[in-house]
Protein backbone atom coordinates (compact mmCIF):
# COMPACT_ATOMS: atom_id res chain seq x y z
CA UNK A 1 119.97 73.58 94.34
CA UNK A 2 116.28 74.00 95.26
CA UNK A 3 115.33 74.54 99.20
CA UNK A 4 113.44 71.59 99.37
CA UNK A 5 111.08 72.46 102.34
CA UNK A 6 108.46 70.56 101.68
CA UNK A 7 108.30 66.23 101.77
CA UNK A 8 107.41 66.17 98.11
CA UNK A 9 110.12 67.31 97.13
CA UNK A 10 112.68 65.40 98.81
CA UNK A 11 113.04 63.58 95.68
CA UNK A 12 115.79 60.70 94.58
CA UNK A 13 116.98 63.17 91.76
CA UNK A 14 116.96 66.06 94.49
CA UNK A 15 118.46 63.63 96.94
CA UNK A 16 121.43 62.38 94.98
CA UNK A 17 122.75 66.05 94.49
CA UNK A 18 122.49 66.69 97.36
CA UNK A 19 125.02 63.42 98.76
CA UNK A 20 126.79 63.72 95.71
CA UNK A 21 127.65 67.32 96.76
CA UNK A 22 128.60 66.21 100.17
CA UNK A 23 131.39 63.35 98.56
CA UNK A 24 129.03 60.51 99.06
CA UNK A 25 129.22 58.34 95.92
CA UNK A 26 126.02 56.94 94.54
CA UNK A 27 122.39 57.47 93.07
CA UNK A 28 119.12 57.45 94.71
CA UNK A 29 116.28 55.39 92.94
CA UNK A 30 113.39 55.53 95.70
CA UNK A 31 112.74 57.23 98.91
CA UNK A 32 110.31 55.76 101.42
CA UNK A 33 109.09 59.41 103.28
CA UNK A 34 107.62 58.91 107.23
CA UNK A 35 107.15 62.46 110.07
CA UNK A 36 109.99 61.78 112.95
CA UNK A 37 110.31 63.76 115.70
CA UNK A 38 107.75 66.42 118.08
CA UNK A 39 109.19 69.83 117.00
CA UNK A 40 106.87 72.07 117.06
CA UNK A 41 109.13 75.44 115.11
CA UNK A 42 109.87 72.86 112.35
CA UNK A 43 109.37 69.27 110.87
CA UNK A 44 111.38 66.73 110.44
CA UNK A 45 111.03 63.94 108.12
CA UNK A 46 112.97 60.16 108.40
CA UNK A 47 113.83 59.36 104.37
CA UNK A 48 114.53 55.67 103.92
CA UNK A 49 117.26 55.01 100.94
CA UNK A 50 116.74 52.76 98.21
CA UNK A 51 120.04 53.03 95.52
CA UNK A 52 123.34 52.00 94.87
CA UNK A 53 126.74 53.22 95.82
CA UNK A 54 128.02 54.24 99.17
CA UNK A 55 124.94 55.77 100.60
CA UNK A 56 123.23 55.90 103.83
CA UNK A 57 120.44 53.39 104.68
CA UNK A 58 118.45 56.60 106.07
CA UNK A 59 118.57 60.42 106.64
CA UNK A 60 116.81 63.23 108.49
CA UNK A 61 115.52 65.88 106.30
CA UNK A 62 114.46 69.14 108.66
CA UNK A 63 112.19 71.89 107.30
CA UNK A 64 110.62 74.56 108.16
CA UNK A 65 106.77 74.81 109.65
CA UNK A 66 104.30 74.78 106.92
CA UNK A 67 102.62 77.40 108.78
CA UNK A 68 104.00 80.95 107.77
CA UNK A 69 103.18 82.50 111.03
CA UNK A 70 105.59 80.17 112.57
CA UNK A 71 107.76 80.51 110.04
CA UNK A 72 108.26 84.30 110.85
CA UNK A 73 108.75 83.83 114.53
CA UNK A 74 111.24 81.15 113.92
CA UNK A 75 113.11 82.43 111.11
CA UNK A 76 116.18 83.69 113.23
CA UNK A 77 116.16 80.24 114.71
CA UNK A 78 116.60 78.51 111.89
CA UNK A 79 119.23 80.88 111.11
CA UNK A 80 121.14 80.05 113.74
CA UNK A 81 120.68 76.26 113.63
CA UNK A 82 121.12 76.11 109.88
CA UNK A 83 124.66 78.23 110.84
CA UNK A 84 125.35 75.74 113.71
CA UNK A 85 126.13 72.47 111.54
CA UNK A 86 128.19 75.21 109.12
CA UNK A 87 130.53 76.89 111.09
CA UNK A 88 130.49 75.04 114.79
CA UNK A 89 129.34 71.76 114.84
CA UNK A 90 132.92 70.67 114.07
CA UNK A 91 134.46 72.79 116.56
CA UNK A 92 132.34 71.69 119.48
CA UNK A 93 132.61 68.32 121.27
CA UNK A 94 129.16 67.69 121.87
CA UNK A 95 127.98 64.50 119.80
CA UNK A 96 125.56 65.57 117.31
CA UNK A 97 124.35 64.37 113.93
CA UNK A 98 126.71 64.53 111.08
CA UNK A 99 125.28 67.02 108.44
CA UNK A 100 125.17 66.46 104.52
CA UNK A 101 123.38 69.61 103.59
CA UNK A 102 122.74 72.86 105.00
CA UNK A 103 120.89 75.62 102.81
CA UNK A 104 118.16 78.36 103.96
CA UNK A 105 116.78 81.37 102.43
CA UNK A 106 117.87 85.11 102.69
CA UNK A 107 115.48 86.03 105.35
CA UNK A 108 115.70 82.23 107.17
CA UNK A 109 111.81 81.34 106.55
CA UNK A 110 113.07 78.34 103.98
CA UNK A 111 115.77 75.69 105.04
CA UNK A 112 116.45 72.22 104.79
CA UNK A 113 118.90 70.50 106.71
CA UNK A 114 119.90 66.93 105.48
CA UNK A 115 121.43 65.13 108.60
CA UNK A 116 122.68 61.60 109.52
CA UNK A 117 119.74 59.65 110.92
CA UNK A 118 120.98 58.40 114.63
CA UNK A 119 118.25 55.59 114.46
CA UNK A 120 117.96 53.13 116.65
CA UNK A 121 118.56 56.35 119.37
CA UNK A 122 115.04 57.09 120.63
CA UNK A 123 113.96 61.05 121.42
CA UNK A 124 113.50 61.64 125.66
CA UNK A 125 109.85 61.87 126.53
CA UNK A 126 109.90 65.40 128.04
CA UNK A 127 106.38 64.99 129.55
CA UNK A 128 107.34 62.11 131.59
CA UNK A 129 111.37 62.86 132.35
CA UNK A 130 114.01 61.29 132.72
CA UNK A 131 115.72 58.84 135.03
CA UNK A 132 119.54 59.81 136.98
CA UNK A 133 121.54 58.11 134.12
CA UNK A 134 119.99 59.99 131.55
CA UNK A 135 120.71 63.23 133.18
CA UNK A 136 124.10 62.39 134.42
CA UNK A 137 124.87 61.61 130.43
CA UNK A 138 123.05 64.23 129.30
CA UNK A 139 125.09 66.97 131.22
CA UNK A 140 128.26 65.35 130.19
CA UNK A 141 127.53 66.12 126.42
CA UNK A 142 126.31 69.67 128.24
CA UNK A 143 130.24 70.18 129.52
CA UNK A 144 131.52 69.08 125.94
CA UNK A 145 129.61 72.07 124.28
CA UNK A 146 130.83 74.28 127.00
CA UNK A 147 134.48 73.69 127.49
CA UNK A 148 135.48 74.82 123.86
CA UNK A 149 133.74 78.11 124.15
CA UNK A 150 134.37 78.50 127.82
CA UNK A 151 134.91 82.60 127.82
CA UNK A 152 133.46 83.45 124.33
CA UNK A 153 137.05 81.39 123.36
CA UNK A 154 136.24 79.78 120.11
CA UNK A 155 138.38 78.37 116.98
CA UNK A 156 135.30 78.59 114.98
CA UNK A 157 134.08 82.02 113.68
CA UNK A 158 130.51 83.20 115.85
CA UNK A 159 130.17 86.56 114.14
CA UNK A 160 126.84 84.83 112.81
CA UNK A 161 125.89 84.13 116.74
CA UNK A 162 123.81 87.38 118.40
CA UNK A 163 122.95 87.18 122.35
CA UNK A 164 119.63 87.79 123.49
CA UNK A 165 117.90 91.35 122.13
CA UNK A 166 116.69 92.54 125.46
CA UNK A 167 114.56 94.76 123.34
CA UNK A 168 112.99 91.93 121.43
CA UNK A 169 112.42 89.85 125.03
CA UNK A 170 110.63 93.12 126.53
CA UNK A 171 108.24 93.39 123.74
CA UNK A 172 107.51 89.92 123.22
CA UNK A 173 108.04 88.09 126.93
CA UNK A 174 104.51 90.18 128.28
CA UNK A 175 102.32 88.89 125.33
CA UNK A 176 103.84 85.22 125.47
CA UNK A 177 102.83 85.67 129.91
CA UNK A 178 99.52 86.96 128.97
CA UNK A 179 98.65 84.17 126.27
CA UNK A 180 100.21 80.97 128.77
CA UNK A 181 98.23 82.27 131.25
CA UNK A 182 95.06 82.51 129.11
CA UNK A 183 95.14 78.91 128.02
CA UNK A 184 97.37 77.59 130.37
CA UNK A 185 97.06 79.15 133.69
CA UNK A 186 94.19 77.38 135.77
CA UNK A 187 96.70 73.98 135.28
CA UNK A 188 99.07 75.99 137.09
CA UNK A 189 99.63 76.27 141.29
CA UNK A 190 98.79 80.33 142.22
CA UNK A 191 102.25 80.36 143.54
CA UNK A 192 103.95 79.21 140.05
CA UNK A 193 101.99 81.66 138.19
CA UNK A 194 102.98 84.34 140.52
CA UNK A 195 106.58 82.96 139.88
CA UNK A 196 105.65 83.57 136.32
CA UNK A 197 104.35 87.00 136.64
CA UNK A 198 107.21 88.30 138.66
CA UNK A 199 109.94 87.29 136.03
CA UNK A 200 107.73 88.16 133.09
CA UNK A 201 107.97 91.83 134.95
CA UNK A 202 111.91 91.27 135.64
CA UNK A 203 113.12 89.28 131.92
CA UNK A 204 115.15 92.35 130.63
CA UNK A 205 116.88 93.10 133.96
CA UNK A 206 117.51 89.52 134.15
CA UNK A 207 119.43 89.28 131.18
CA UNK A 208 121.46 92.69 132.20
CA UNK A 209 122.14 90.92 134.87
CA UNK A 210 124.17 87.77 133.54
CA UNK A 211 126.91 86.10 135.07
CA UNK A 212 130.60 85.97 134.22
CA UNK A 213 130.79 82.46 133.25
CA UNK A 214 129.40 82.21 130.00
CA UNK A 215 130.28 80.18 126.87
CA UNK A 216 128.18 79.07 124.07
CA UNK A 217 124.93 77.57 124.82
CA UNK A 218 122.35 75.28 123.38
CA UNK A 219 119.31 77.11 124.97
CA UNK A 220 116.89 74.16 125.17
CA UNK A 221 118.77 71.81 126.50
CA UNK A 222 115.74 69.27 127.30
CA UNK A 223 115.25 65.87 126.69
CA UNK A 224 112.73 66.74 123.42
CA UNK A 225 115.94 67.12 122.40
CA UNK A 226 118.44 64.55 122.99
CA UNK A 227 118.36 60.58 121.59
CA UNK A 228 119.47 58.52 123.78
CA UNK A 229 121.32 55.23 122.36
CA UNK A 230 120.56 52.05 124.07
CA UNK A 231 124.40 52.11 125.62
CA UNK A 232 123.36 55.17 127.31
CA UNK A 233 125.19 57.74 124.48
CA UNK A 234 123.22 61.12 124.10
CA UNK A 235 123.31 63.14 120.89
CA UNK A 236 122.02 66.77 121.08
CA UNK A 237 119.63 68.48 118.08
CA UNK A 238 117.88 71.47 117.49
CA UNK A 239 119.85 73.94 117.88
CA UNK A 240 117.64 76.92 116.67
CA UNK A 241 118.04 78.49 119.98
CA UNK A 242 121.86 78.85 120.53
CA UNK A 243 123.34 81.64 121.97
CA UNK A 244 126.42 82.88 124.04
CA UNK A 245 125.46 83.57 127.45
CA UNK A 246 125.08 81.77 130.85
CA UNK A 247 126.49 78.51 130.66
CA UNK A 248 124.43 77.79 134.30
CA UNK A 249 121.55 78.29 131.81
CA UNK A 250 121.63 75.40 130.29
CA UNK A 251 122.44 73.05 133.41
CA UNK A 252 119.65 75.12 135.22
CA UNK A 253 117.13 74.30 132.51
CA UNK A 254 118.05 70.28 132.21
CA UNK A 255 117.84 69.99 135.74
CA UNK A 256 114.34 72.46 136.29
CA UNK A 257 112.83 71.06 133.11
CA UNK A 258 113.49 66.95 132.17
CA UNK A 259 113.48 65.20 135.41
CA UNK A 260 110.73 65.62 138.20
CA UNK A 261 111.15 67.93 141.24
CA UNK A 262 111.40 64.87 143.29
CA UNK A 263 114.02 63.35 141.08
CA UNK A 264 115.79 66.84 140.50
CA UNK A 265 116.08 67.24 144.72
CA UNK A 266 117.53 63.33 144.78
CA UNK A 267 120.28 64.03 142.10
CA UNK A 268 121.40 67.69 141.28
CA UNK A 269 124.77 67.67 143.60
CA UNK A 270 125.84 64.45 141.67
CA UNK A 271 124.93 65.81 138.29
CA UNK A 272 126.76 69.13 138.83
CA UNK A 273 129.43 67.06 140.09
CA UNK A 274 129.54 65.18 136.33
CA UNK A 275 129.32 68.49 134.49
CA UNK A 276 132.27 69.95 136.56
CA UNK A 277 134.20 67.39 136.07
CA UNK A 278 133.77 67.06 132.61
CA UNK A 279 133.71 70.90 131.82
CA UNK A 280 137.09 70.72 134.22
CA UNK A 281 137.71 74.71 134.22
CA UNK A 282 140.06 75.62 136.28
CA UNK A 283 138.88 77.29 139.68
CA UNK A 284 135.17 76.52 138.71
CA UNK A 285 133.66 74.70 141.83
CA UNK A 286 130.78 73.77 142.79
CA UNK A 287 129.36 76.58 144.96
CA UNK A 288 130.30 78.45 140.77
CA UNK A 289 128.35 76.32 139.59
CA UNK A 290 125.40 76.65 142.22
CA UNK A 291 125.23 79.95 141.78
CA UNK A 292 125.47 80.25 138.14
CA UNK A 293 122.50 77.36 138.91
CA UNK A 294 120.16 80.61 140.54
CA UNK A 295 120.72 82.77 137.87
CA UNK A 296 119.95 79.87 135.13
CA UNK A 297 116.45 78.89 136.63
CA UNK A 298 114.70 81.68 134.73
CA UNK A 299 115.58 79.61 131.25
CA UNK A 300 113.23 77.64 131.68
CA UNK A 301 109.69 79.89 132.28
CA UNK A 302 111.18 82.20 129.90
CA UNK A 303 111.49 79.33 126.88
CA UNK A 304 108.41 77.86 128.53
CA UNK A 305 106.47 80.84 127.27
CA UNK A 306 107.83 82.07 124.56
CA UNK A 307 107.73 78.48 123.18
CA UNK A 308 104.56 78.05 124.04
CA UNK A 309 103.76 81.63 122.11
CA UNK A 310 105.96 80.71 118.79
CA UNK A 311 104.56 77.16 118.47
CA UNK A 312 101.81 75.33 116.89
CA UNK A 313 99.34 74.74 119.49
CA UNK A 314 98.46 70.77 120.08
CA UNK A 315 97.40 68.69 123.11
CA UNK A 316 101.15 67.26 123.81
CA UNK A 317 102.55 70.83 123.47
CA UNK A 318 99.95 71.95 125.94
CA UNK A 319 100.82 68.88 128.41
CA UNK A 320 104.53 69.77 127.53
CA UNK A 321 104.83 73.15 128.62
CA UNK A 322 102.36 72.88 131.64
CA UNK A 323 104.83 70.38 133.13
CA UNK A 324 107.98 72.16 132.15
CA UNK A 325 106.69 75.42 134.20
CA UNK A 326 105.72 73.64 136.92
CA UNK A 327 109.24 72.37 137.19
CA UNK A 328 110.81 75.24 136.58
CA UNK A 329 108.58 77.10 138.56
CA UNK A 330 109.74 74.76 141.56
CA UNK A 331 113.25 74.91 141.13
CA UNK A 332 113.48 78.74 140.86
CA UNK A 333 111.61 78.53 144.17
CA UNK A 334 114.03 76.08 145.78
CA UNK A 335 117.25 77.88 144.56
CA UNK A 336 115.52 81.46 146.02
CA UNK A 337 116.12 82.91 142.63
CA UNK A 338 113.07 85.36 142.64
CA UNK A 339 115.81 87.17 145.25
CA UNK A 340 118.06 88.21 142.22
CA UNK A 341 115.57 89.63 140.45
CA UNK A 342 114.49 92.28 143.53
């Protein structure tokens, strides 16, 4: 079938292949086509169903960015996510959306990813955090992606799933420091853009550097991406920047990046309490996880930037990232992580 990447052509005819193909019964005679979501990488587009037979009220188409710059720098991200909802979704036990359709391109720029619409869930505001509960639920869906692939242990094949290319990070973390700091740096504190500057010179060591406890990871574990159902339920999306590696990375980065430092300080030792005990490894503890916690803190200045480098530029991004590195920026400084790095 076509790549439909654009909304114009998520179609009724294109549509109806695509359910059909996916065993859902019925024909689509109308769509009704609205922008969801504050991805910046892609777009995502809510498609309201008007037909007979057994299908959904609503789906979530997700394309690529209509810019091809973007497109280029997030072509092995939508590889991965596109590979995600075909070969792991099922073998994780994270809640996420169910998927219909999953087709991309050779080289990754083109995609389209037809997924259950989780509507009335509403998207965490990154900008403003979250409260404890949301956390607390959060890193419960965090242990449920974790446990499964605990060790690089997996049912599911991950031959498709590459760690970080230290190579790529070195070229590409220096220009992403340089440009934050250009356009972002006087909203900064001069002690979190030193904090900046010092792991910008230390990324590549950093990741030689990983800890023993790794498993597969979402990346960008942040509320941007989780919904939140109104009996307190989390389902995770986006998952263009999966990897194996530090599971402490993504705890680290939930913590350092969707709550304030204030509200972080209050309620970390009860939230890594939740994760443990849902992850429930055997001999993992909490002083582990604490220290797996130290390493982790660099996820966040490190997606901070190169986010901020990859994406479409827009007054919410810019608000978005400026509070995410001053968060992380804090927590790095309160967990003395700067000290693994020298």
């Amino acid at each position: 079938m076509t790549i439909a990447t654009e909304p114009e052509q998520l179609t009724a005819e294109w549509l109806t292949g695509v359910l059909n193909n996916a065993g859902i019964d019925g024909r689509v005679d109308d769509v009704d086509i609205s922008a969801v979501g504050t991805g910046q990488m892609a777009r995502s587009y809510r498609v309201v169903i008007s037909g007979s037979g057994d299908l959904p009220d609503s789906v979530v188409c997700k394309v690529p960015s209509d810019q091809e710059v973007v497109r280029a720098l997030g072509s092995a991200g939508y590889r991965k996510e596109v590979n995600f909802y075909l070969h792991l979704a099922e073998a994780v036990q994270t809640r996420v959306p169910q998927c219909h359709h999953a087709e991309m391109s050779e080289d990754a720029q083109q995609f389209v990813l037809v997924l259950q619409d989780m509507a009335p869930a509403t998207q965490g505001d990154q900008i403003a955090g979250a409260d404890a509960a949301q956390i607390n639920a959060a890193a419960i869906e965090m242990a449920r992606l974790h446990r499964p692939t605990w060790g690089g242990q997996c049912a599911a094949d991950l031959s498709w799933l590459e760690d970080y290319d230290p190579g790529q990070l070195g070229f590409f973390m220096p220009i992403a420091h340089e440009q934050f700091i250009e356009n972002l740096g006087d909203r900064l504190s001069s002690e979190h853009r030193e904090v900046l500057s010092i792991f910008t010179e230390h990324a590549v060591e950093w990741t030689g550097s990983m800890p023993s406890n790794q498993a597969v990871v979402h990346g960008d574990f942040r509320l941007d991406n989780l919904l939140f159902d109104a009996d307190g339920s989390v389902t995770v999306v986006d998952w263009q920047t999966l990897t194996i590696g530090a599971a402490g990375c993504d705890l680290a980065y939930l913590l350092g990046n969707s709550v304030t430092t204030d509200l972080r300080r209050a309620i970390e030792a009860d939230v890594i309490d939740r994760y443990i005990e849902e992850l429930s490894i055997d001999g993992y503890s909490a002083a582990d996880c604490r220290e797996d916690l130290r390493y982790g803190a660099f996820q966040g200045p490190m997606i901070t930037m190169l986010g901020a480098f990859a994406a479409t530029q827009t007054e919410r991004g810019d608000d978005m990232f400026v509070a995410m590195a001053e968060r992380s920026c804090a927590q790095i400084v309160d967990y003395d992580s700067l000290a693994i790095l020298s």
